[in-house]
C-alpha atoms as a PDB file:
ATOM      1  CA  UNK A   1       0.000   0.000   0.000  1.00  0.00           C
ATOM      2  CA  UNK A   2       3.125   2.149   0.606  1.00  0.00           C
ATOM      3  CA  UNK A   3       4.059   1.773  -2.973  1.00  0.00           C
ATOM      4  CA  UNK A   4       0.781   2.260  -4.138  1.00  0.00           C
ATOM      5  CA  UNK A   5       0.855   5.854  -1.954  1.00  0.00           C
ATOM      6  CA  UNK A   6       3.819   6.796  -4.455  1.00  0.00           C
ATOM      7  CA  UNK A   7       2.626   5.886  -7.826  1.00  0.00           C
ATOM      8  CA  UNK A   8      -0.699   7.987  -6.768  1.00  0.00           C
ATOM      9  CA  UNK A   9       1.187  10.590  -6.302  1.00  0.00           C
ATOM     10  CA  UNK A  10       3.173  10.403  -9.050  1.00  0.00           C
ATOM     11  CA  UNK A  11       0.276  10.169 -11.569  1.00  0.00           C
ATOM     12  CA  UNK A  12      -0.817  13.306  -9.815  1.00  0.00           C
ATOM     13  CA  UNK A  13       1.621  15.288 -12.034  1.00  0.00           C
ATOM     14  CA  UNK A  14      -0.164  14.658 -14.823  1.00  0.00           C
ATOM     15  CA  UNK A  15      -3.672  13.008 -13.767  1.00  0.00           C
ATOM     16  CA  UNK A  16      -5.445  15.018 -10.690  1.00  0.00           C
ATOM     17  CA  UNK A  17      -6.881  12.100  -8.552  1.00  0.00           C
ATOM     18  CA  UNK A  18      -6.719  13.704  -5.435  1.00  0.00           C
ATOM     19  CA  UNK A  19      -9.182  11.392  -3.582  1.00  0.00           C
ATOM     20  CA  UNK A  20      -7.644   8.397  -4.796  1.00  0.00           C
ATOM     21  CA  UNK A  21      -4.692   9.879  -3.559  1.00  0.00           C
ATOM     22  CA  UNK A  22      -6.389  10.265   0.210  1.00  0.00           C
ATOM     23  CA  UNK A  23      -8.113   6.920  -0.065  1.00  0.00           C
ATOM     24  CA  UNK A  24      -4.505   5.233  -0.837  1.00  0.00           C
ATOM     25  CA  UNK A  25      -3.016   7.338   1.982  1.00  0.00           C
ATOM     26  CA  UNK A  26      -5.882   5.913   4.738  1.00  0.00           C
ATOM     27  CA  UNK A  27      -5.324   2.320   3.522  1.00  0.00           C
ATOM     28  CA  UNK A  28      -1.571   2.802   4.097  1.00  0.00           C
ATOM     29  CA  UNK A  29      -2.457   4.408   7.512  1.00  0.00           C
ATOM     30  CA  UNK A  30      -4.719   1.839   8.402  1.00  0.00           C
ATOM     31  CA  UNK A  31      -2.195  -1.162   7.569  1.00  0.00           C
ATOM     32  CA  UNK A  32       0.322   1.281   9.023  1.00  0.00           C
ATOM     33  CA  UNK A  33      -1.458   0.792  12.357  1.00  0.00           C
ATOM     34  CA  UNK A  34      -2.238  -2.611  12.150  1.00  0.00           C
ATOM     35  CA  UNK A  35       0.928  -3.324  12.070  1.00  0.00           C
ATOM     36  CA  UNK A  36       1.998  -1.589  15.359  1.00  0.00           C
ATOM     37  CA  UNK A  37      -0.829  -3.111  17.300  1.00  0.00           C
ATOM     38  CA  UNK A  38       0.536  -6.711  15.659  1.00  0.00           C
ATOM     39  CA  UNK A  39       4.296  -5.235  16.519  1.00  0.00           C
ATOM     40  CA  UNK A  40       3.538  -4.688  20.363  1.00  0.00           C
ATOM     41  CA  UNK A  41       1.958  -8.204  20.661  1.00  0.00           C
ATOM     42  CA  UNK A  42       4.241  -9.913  19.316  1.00  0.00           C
ATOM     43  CA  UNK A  43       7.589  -7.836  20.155  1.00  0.00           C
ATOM     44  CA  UNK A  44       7.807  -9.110  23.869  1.00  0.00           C
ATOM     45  CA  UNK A  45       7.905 -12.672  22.906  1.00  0.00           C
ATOM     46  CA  UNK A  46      10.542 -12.189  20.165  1.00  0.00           C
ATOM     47  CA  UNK A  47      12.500 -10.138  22.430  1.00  0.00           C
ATOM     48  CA  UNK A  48      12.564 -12.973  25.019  1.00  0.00           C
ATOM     49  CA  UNK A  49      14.103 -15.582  22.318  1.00  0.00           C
ATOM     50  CA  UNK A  50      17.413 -17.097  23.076  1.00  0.00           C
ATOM     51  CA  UNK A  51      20.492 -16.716  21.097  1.00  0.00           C
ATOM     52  CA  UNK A  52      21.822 -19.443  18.930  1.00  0.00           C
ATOM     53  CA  UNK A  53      24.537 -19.915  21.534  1.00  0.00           C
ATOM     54  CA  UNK A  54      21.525 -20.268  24.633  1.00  0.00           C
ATOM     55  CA  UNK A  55      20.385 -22.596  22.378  1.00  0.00           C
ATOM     56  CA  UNK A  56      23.275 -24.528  21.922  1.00  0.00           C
ATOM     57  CA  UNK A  57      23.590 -24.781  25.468  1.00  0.00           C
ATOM     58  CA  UNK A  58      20.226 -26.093  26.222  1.00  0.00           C
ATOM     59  CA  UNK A  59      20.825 -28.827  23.675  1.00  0.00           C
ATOM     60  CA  UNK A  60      24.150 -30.067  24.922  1.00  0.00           C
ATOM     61  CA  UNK A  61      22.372 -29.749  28.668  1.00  0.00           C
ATOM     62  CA  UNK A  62      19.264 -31.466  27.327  1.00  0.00           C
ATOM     63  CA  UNK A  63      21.665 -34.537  25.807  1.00  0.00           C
ATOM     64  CA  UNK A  64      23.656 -34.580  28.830  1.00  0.00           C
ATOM     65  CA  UNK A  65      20.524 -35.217  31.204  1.00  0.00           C
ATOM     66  CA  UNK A  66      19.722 -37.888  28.307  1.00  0.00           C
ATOM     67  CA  UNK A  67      23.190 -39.446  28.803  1.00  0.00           C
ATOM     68  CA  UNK A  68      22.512 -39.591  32.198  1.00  0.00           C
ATOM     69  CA  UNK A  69      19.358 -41.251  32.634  1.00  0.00           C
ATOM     70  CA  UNK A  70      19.998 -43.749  29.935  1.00  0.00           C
ATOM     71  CA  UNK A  71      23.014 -44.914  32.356  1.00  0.00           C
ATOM     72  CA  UNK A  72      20.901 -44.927  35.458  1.00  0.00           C
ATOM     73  CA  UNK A  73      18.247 -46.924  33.250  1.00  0.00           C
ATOM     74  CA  UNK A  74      20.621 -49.143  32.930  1.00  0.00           C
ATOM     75  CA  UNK A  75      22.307 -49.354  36.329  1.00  0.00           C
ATOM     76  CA  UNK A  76      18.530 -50.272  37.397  1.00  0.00           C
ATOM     77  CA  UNK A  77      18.215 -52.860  34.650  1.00  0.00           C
ATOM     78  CA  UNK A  78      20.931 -54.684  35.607  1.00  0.00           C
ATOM     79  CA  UNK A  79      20.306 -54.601  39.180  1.00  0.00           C
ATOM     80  CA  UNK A  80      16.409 -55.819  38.506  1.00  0.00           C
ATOM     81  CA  UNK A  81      17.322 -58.093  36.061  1.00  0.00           C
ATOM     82  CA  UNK A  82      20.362 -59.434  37.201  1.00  0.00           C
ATOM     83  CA  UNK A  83      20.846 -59.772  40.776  1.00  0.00           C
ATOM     84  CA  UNK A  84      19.236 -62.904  42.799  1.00  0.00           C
ATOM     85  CA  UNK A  85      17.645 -61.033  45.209  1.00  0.00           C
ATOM     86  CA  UNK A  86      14.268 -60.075  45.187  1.00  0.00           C
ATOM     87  CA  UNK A  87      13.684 -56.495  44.843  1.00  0.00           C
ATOM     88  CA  UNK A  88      10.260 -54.811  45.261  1.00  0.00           C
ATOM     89  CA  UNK A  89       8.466 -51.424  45.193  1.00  0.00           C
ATOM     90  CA  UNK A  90       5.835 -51.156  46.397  1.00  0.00           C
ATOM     91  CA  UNK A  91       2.575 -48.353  46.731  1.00  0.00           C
ATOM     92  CA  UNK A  92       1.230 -47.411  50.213  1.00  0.00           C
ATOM     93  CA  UNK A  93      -1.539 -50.296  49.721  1.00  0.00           C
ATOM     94  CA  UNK A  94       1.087 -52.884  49.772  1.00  0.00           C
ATOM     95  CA  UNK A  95       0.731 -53.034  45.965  1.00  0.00           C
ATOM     96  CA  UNK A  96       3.772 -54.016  43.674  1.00  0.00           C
ATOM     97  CA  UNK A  97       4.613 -51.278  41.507  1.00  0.00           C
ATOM     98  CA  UNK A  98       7.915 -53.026  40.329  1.00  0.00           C
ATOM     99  CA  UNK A  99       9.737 -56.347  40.967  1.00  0.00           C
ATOM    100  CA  UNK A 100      13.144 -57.618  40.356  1.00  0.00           C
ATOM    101  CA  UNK A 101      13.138 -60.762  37.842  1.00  0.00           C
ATOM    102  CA  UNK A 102      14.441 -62.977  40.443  1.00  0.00           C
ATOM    103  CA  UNK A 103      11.142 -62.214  42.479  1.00  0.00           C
ATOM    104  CA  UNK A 104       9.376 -63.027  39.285  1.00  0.00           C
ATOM    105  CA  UNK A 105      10.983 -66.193  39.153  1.00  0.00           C
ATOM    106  CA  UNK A 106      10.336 -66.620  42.957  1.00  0.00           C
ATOM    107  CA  UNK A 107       6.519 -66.312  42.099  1.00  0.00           C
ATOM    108  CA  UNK A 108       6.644 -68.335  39.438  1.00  0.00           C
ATOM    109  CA  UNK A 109       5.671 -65.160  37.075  1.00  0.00           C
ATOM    110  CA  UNK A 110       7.299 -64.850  33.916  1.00  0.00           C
ATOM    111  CA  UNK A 111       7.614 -61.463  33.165  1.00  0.00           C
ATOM    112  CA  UNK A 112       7.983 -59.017  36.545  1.00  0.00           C
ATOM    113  CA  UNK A 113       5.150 -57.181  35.084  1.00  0.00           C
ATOM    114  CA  UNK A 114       2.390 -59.828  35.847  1.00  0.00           C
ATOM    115  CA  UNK A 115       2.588 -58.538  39.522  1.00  0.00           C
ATOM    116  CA  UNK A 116       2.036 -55.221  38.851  1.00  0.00           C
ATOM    117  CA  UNK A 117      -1.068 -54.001  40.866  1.00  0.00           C
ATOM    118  CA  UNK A 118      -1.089 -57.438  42.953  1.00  0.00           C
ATOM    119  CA  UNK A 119      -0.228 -57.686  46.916  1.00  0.00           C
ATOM    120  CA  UNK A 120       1.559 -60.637  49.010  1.00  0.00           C
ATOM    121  CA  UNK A 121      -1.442 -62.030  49.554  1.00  0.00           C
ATOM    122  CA  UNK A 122      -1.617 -62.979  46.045  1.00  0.00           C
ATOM    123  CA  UNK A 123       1.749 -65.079  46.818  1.00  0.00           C
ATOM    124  CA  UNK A 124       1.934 -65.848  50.336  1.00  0.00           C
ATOM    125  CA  UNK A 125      -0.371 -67.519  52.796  1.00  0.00           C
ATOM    126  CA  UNK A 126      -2.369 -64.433  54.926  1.00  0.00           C
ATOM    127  CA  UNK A 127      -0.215 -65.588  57.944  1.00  0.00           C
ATOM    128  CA  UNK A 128       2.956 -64.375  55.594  1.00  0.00           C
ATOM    129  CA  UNK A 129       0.959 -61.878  53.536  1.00  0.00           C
ATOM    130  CA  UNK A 130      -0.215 -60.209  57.322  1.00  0.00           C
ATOM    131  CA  UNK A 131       3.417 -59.928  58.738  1.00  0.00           C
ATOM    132  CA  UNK A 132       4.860 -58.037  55.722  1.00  0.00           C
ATOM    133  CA  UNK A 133       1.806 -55.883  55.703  1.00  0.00           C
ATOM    134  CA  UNK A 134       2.245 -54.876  59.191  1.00  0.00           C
ATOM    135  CA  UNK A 135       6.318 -54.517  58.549  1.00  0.00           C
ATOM    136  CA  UNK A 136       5.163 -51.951  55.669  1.00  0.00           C
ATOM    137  CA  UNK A 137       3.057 -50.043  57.957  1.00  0.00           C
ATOM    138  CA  UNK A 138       5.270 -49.474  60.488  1.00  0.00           C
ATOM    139  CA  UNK A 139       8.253 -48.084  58.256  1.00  0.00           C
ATOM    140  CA  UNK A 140       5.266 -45.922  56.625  1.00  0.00           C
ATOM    141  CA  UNK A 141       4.325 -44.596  59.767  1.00  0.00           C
ATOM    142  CA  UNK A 142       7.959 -43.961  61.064  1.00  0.00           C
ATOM    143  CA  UNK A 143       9.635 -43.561  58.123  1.00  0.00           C
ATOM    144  CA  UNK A 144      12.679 -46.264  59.707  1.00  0.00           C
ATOM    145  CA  UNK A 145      13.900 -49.106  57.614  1.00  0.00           C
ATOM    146  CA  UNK A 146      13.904 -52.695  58.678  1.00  0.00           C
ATOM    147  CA  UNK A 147      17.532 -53.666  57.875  1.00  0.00           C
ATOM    148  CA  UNK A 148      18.942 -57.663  57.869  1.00  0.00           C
ATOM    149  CA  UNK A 149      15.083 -58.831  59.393  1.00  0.00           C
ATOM    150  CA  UNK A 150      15.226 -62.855  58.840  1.00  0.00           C
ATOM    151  CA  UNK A 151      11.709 -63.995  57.434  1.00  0.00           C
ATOM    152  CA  UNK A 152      10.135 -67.309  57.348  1.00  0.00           C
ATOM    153  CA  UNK A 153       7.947 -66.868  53.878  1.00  0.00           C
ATOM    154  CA  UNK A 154       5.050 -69.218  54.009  1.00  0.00           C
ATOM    155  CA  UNK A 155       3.815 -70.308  50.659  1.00  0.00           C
ATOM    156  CA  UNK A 156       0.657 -71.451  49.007  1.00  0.00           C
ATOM    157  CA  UNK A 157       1.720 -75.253  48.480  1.00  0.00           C
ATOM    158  CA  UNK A 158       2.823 -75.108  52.172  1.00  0.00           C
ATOM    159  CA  UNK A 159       6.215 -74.887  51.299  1.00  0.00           C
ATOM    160  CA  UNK A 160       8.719 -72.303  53.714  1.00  0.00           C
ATOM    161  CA  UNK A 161      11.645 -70.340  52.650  1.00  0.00           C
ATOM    162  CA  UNK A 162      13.925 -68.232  55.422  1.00  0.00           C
ATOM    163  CA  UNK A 163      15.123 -65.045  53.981  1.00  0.00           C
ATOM    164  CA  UNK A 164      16.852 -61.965  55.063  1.00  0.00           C
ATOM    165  CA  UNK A 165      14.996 -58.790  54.143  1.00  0.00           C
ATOM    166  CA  UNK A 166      16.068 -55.202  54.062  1.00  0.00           C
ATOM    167  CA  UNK A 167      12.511 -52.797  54.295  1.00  0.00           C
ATOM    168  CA  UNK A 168      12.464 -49.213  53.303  1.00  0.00           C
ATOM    169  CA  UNK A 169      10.531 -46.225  53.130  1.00  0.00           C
ATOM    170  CA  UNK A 170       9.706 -45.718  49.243  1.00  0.00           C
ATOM    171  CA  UNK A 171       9.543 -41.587  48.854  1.00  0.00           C
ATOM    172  CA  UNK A 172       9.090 -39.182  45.656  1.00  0.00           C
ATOM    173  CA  UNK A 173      11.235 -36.519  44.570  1.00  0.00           C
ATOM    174  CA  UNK A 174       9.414 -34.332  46.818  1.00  0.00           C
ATOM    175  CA  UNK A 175      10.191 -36.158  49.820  1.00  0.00           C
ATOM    176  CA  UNK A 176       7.023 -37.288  50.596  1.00  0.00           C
ATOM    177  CA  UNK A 177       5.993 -41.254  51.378  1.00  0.00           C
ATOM    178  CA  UNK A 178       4.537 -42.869  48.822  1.00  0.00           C
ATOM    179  CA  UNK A 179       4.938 -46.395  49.663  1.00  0.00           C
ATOM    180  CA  UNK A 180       7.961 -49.044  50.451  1.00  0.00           C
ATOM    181  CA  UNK A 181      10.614 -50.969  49.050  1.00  0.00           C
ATOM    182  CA  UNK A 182      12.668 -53.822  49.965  1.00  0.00           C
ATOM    183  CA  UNK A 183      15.107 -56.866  48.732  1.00  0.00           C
ATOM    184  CA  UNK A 184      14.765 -60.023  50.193  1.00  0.00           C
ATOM    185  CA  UNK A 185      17.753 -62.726  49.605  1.00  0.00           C
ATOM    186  CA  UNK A 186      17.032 -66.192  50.776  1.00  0.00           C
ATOM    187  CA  UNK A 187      19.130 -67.807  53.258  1.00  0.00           C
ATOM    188  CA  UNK A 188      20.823 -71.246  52.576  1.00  0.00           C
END
């Protein structure tokens, strides 16, 4: 419209069009201040853009962190999938959230997700399934770990096992209690 503004007034010289000439110049206001109103909308967000160095930085941060938790990924893969112990996590209903695949084994799963969302009672006899309940509870409610407790686990079948289990309080990033965790090695 700005070029259009010109050529009007050019052709002036030789071709009076005066109110084409003022209905160019009000279009070219009109855009004119469009523009602005667009300008101050969108001029606080483009001012707060990062540099391609900031940038830079956040991407070698952001593969860093990536680095990083793909090698604690795999520190916990190896200890859940490798160890003989039976590792657990569980939720503050006594629900598994995670086992080890040795405790899979141990329950004759076959993937560590089948027990997912199921309790020791789903394992144990209720006298077992009762005790480790209660164990939970009580590190919930004082926040101490059982460490080294020897454990007579009492099975379906009828069959015993002695183990020696190591109980903890299971907390989020926060810091707050959000259920328990444990590893359980059986005694020979």
């Amino acid at each position: 419209s700005c070029g259009t503004v010109h050529l009007v007034e050019a052709a002036i010289f030789w071709w009076p069009v005066y109110r084409l000439s003022a209905l160019a110049k009000l279009l070219t206001a009109t855009v004119s201040c469009i523009g602005v109103v667009m300008l101050a909308r969108i001029l606080p967000k483009v001012l707060q853009l990062k540099s391609g160095e900031a940038y830079q930085r956040e991407v070698s941060a952001r593969k860093e962190a990536q680095t990083s938790l793909e090698f604690e990924r795999n520190l916990l893969y190896t200890l859940m999938n490798h160890l003989p112990d039976a590792i657990y996590f569980k939720d503050q209903q006594g629900r598994f959230l995670r086992i080890s695949k040795a405790h899979a084994e141990k329950f004759g799963l076959s993937n560590p997700t089948e027990a997912v969302g199921k309790s020791d009672t789903d394992f144990f006899t209720n006298e077992h399934a009762q005790q480790a309940r209660l164990d939970e509870q009580i590190i919930m409610n004082t926040g101490k770990p059982l460490v080294g407790t020897i454990e007579r686990e009492t099975w379906p079948d009828g069959s015993e096992t002695w183990v020696s289990t190591t109980k903890a309080a299971l907390r989020d990033k926060e810091g707050q209690l959000v259920g328990s965790f444990g590893v359980s090695r059986v005694l020979s």
